[in-house]
Protein backbone atom coordinates (compact mmCIF):
# COMPACT_ATOMS: atom_id res chain seq x y z
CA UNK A 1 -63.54 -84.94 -131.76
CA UNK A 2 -64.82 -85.35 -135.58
CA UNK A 3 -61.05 -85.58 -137.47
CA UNK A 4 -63.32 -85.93 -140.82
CA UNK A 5 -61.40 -84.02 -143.56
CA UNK A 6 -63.18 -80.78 -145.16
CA UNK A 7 -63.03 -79.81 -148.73
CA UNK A 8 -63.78 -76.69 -149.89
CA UNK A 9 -65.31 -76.29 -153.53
CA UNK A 10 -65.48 -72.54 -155.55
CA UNK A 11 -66.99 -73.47 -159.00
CA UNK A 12 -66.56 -70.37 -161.10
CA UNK A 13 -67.39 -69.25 -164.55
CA UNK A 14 -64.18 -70.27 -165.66
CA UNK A 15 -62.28 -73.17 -163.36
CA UNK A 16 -62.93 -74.81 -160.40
CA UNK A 17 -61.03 -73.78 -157.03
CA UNK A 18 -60.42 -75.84 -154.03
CA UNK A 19 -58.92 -76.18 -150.88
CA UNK A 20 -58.69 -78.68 -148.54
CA UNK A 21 -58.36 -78.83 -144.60
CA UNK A 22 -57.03 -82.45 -142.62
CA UNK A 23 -58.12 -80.54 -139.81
CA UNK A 24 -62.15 -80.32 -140.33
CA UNK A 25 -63.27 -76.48 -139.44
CA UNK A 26 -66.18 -78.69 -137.80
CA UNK A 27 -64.53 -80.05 -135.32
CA UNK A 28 -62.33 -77.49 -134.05
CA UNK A 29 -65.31 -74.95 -133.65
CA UNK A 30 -68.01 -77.44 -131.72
CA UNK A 31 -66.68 -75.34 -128.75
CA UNK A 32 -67.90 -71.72 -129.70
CA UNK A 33 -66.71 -70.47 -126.62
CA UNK A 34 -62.85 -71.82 -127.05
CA UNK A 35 -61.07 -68.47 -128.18
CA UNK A 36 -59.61 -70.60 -131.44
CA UNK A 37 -62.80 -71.64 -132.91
CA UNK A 38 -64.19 -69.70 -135.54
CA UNK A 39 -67.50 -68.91 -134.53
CA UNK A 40 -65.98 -67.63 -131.25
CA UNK A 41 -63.07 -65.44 -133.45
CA UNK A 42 -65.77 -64.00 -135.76
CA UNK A 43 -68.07 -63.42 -132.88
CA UNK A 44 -65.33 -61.47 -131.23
CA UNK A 45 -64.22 -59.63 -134.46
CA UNK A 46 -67.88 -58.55 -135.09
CA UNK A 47 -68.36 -56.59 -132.16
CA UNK A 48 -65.68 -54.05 -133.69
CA UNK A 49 -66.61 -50.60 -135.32
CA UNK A 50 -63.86 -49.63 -137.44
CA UNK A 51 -61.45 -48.46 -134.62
CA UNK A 52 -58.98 -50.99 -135.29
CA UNK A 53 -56.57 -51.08 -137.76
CA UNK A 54 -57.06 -53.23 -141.45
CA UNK A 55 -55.15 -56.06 -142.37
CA UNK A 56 -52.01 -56.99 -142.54
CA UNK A 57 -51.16 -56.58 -138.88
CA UNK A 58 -47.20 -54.91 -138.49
CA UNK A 59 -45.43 -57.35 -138.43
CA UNK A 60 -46.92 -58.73 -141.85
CA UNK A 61 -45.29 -58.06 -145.71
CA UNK A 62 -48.80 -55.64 -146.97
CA UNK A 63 -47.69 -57.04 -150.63
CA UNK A 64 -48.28 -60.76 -148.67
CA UNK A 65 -51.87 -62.84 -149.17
CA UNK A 66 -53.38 -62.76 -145.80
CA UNK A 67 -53.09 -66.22 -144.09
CA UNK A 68 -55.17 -69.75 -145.22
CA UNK A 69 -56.79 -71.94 -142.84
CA UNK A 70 -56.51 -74.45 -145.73
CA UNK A 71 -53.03 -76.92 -145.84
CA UNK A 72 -53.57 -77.72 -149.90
CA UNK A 73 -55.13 -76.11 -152.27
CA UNK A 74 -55.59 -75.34 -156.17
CA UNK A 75 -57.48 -74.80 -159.27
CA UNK A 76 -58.34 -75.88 -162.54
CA UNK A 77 -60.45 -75.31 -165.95
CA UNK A 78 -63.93 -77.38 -165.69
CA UNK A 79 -62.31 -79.43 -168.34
CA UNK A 80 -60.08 -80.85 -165.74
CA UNK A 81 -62.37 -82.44 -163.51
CA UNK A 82 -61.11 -86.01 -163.76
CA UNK A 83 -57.66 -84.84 -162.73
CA UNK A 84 -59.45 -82.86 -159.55
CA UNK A 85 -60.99 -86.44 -158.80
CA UNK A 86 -57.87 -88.24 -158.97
CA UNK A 87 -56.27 -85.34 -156.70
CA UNK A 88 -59.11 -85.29 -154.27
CA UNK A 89 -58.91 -89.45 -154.24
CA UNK A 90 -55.24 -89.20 -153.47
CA UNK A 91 -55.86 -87.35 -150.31
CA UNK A 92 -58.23 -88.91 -148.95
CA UNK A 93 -56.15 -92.23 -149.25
CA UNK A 94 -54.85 -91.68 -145.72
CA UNK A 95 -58.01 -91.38 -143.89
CA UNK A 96 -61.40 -91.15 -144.55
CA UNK A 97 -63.58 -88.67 -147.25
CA UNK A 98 -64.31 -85.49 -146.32
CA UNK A 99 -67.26 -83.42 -145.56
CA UNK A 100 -67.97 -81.26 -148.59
CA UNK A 101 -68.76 -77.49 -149.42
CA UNK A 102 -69.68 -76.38 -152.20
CA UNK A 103 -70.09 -72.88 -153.82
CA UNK A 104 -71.73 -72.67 -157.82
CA UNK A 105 -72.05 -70.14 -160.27
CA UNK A 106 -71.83 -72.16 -163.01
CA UNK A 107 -75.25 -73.82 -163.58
CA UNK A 108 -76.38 -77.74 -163.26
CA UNK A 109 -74.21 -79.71 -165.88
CA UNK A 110 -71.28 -78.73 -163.95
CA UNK A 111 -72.99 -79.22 -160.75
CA UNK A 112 -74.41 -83.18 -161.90
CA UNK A 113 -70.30 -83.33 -163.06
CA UNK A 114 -68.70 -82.39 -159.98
CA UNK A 115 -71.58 -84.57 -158.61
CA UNK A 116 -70.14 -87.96 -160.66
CA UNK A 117 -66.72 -86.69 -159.98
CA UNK A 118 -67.12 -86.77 -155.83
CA UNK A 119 -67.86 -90.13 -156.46
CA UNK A 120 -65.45 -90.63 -158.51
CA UNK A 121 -62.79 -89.38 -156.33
CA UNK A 122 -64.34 -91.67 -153.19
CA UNK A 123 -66.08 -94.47 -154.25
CA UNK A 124 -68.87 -93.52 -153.91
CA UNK A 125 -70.91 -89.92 -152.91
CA UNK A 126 -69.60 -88.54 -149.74
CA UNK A 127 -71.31 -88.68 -146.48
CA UNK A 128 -72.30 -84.81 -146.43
CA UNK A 129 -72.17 -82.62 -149.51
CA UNK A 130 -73.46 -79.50 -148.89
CA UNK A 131 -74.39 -76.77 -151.94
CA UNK A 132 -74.09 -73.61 -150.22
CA UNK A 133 -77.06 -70.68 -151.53
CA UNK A 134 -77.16 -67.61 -150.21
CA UNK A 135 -79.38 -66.38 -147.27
CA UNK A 136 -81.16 -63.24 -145.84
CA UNK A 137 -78.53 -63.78 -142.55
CA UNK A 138 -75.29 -65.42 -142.09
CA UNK A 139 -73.50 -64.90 -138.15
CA UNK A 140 -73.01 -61.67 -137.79
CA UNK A 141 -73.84 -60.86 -141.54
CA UNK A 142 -76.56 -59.59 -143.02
CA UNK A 143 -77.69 -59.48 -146.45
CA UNK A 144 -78.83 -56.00 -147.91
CA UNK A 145 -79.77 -57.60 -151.23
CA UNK A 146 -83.35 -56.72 -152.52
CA UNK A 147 -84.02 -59.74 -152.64
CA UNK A 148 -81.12 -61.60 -151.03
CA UNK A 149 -81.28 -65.17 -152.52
CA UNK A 150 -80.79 -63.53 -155.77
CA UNK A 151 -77.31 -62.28 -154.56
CA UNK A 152 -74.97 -64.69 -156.72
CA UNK A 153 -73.40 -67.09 -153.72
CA UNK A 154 -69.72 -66.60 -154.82
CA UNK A 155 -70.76 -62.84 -153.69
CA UNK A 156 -72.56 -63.98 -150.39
CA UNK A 157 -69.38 -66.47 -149.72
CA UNK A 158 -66.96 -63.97 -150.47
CA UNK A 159 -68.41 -61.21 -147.99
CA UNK A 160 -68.56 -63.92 -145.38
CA UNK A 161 -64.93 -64.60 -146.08
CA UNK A 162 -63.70 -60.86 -146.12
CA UNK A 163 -66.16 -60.30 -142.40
CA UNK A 164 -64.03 -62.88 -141.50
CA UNK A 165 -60.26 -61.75 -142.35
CA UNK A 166 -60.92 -58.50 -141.55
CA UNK A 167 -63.49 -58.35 -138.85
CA UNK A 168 -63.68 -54.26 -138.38
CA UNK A 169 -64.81 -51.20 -140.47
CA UNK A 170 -65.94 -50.95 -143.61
CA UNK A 171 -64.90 -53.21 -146.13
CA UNK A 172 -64.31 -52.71 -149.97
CA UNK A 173 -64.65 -56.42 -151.51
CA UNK A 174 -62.70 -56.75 -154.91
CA UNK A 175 -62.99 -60.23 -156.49
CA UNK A 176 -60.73 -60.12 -160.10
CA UNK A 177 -62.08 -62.98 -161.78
CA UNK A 178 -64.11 -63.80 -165.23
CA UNK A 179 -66.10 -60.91 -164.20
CA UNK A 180 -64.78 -58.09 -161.62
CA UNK A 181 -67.17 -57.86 -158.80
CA UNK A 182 -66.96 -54.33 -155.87
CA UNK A 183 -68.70 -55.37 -153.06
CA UNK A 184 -69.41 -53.44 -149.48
CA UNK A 185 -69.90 -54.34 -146.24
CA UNK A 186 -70.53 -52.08 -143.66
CA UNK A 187 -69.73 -52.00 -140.07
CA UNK A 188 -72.20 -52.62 -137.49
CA UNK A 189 -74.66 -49.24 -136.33
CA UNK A 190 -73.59 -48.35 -132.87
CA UNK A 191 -77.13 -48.86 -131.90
CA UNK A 192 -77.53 -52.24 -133.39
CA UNK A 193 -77.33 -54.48 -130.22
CA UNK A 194 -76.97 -57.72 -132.41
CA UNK A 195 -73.82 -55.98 -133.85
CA UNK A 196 -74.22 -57.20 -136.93
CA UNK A 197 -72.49 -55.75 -140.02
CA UNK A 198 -74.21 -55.45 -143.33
CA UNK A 199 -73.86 -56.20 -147.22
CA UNK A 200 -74.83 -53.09 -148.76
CA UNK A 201 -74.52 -54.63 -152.34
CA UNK A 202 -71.81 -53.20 -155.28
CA UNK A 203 -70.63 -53.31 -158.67
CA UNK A 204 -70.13 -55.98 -161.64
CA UNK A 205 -68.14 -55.36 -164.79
CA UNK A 206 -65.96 -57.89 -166.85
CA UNK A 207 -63.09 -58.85 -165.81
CA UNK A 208 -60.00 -57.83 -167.05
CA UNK A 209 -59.35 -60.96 -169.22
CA UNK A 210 -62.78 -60.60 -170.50
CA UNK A 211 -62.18 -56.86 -170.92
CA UNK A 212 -59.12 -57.26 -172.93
CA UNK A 213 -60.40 -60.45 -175.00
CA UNK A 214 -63.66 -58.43 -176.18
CA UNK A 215 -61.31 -56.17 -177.93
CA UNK A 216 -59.61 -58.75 -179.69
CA UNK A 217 -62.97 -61.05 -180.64
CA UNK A 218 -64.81 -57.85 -181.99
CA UNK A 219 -62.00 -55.80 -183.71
CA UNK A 220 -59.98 -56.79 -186.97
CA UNK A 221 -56.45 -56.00 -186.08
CA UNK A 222 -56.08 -55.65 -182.14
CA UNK A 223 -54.44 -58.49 -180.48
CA UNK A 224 -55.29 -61.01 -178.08
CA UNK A 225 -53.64 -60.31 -174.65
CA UNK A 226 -53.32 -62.46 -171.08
CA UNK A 227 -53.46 -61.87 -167.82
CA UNK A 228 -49.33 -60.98 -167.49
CA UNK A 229 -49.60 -58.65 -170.01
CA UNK A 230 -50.84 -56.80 -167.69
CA UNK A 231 -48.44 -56.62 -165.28
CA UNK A 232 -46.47 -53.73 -165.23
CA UNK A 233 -48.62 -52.16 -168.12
CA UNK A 234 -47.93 -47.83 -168.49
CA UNK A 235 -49.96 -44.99 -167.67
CA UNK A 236 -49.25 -44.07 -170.85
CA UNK A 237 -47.98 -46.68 -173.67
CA UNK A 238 -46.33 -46.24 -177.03
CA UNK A 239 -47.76 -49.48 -178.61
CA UNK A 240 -50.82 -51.60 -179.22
CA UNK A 241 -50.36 -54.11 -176.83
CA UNK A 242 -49.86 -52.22 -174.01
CA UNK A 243 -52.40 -49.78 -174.80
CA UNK A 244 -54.95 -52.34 -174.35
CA UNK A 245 -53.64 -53.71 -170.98
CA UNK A 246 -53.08 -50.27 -169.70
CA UNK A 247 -56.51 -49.10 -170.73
CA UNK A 248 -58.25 -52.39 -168.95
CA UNK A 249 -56.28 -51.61 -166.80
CA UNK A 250 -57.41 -48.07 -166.11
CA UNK A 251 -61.19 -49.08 -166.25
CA UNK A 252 -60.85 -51.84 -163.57
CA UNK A 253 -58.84 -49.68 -161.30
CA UNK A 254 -60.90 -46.71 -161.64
CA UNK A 255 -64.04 -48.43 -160.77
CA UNK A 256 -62.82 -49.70 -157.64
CA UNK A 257 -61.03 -46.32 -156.45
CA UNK A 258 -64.36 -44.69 -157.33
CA UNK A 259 -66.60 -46.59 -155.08
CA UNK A 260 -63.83 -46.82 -152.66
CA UNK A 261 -64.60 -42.92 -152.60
CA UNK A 262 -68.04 -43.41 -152.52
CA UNK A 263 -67.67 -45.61 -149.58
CA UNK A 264 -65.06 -42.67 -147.77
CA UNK A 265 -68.00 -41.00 -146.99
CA UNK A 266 -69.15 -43.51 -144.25
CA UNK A 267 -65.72 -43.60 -142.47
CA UNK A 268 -61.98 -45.68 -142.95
CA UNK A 269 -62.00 -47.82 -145.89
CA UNK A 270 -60.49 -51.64 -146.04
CA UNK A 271 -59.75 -52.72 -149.07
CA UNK A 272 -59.47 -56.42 -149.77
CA UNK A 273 -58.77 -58.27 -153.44
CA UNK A 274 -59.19 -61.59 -154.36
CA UNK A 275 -59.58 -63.54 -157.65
CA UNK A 276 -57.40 -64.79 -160.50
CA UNK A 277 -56.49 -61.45 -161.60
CA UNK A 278 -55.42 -59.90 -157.97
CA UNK A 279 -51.74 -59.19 -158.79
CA UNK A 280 -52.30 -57.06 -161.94
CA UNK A 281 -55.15 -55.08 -160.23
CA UNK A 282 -52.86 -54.94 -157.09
CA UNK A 283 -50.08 -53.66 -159.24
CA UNK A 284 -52.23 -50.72 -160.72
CA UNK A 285 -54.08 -49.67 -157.91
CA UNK A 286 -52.75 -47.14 -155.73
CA UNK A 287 -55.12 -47.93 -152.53
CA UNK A 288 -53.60 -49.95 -149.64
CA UNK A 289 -55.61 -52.90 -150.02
CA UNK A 290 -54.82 -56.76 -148.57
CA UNK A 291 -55.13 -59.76 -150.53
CA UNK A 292 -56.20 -62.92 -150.08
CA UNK A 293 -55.86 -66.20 -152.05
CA UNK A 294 -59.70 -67.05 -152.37
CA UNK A 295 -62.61 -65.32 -150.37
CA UNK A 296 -65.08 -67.43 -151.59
CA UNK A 297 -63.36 -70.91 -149.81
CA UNK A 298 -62.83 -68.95 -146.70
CA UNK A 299 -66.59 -67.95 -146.45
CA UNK A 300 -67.01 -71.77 -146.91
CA UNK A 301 -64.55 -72.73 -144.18
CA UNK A 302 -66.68 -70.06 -141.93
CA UNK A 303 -70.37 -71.69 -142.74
CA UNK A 304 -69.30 -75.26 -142.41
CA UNK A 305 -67.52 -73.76 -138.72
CA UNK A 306 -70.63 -71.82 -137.85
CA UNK A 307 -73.04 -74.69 -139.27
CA UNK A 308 -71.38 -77.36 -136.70
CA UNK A 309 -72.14 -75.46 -133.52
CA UNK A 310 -75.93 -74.28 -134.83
């Protein structure tokens, strides 16, 4: 068995997110028959057409993230990228360095940095470093973009990871970052033999810290809010501040509850919401939706599984 280490890099408009497994994804799905690995689980999960029922499962806390394969993980502005290195160096000091995944929205100078900051972290570039693009097929995914390598990856990543976590019906993708992104993916056609689900494609609006700084940067006198100012915002407030949270609020919200009604029309809808802004969209919304820490590393963790058996 290959015990190399995998870690799992999200590069995102705004900070870098990672996670990292001792137990390599690789290695514990060579055997896609073995009910544990991956491959096999999202094989399985795929053949479903929306009978089941959505994430969490009963005995689950619905206000709880959905489970990790991951046993560390964090984030941190691009700024930060030496400490990442010196994080990343300190756990590999038990064993050896780690197969690496990579997901990038945020252009080549921070790919060359992360780039001199692998080797940083390990003396050296790692053995396998893999930049992750998006494809016309992935498993039992398919890509519905016009032209699917144009589909941004965190996108392609994130559907992957949301397939994954919950394999049946239709799915309503929510990632609350820099920008807000509504993705669907439908459940496989009865008469698709392949049983293959679908991206259908979605939405993109700013996020709700972008949302809320825009009125700040281009007014005179409205303030500057963050991300917990949001919490717990009104329907209806009696002051400035929260008048601005509850009204980025409002817009975020109803975009998703209006495609999740748009997507109603094709059967059961299950929501899922990821992202740096989760809580204060999970705290407004009135939809029973899961969460999840980061979409984007688990549709990593399910290419590098699916990549090691072919």
């Amino acid at each position: 068995m290959n015990d190399t280490p995998a870690l799992l890099i999200d590069i995102g408009n705004t900070r870098i997110k990672w996670a990292w497994c001792h137990s390599s994804p690789l290695s514990r799905s060579r055997d896609s028959g073995h009910p544990s690995s991956p491959l096999s689980r999202l094989r399985e999960r795929g053949r479903g057409r929306g009978e089941s029922q959505p994430h969490p499962t009963p005995e689950q806390n619905p206000s709880d993230p959905l489970p990790t394969p991951w046993q560390t993980s964090g984030a941190q502005p691009h700024a930060n990228l030496a400490t990442l290195a010196q994080t990343w160096r300190t756990l590999a000091s038990a064993g050896p360095a780690p197969a690496v995944w990579i997901s990038n929205v945020a252009g080549p100078t921070m790919a060359a940095a992360l780039d001199a900051a692998l080797a940083e972290a390990f003396d050296g570039p790692p053995a396998t470093v893999n930049w992750w693009r998006s494809t016309p097929n992935q498993g039992l995914l398919h890509n519905g973009y016009r032209e699917p390598i144009q589909l941004g990856v965190d996108r392609w990543l994130g559907a992957i990871g949301a397939r994954y976590a919950i394999p049946d019906g239709n799915l309503l993708i929510v990632t609350a970052g820099t920008a807000t992104t509504i993705d669907v993916v439908t459940a496989p056609e009865d008469h698709d033999p392949a049983g293959k689900s679908r991206f259908e494609g979605g939405l993109i609006l700013p996020g709700l810290s972008l949302m809320m700084g825009s009125l700040a940067r281009n007014t005179a006198q409205l303030p500057a809010l963050e991300l917990t100012d949001a919490a717990g915002a009104p329907p209806w407030a009696d002051n400035t501040r929260d008048a601005i949270a509850a009204g980025c609020l409002a817009a975020q919200t109803g975009a998703i509850e209006r495609a999740w009604r748009a997507l109603s029309s094709r059967g059961p809808v299950h929501g899922l919401l990821s992202g740096g802004a989760q809580q204060a969209l999970a705290n407004a919304l009135t939809l029973p939706v899961a969460r999840h820490e980061n979409l984007v590393l688990l549709g990593l963790w399910v290419v590098a599984a699916e990549t090691a058996v072919g």
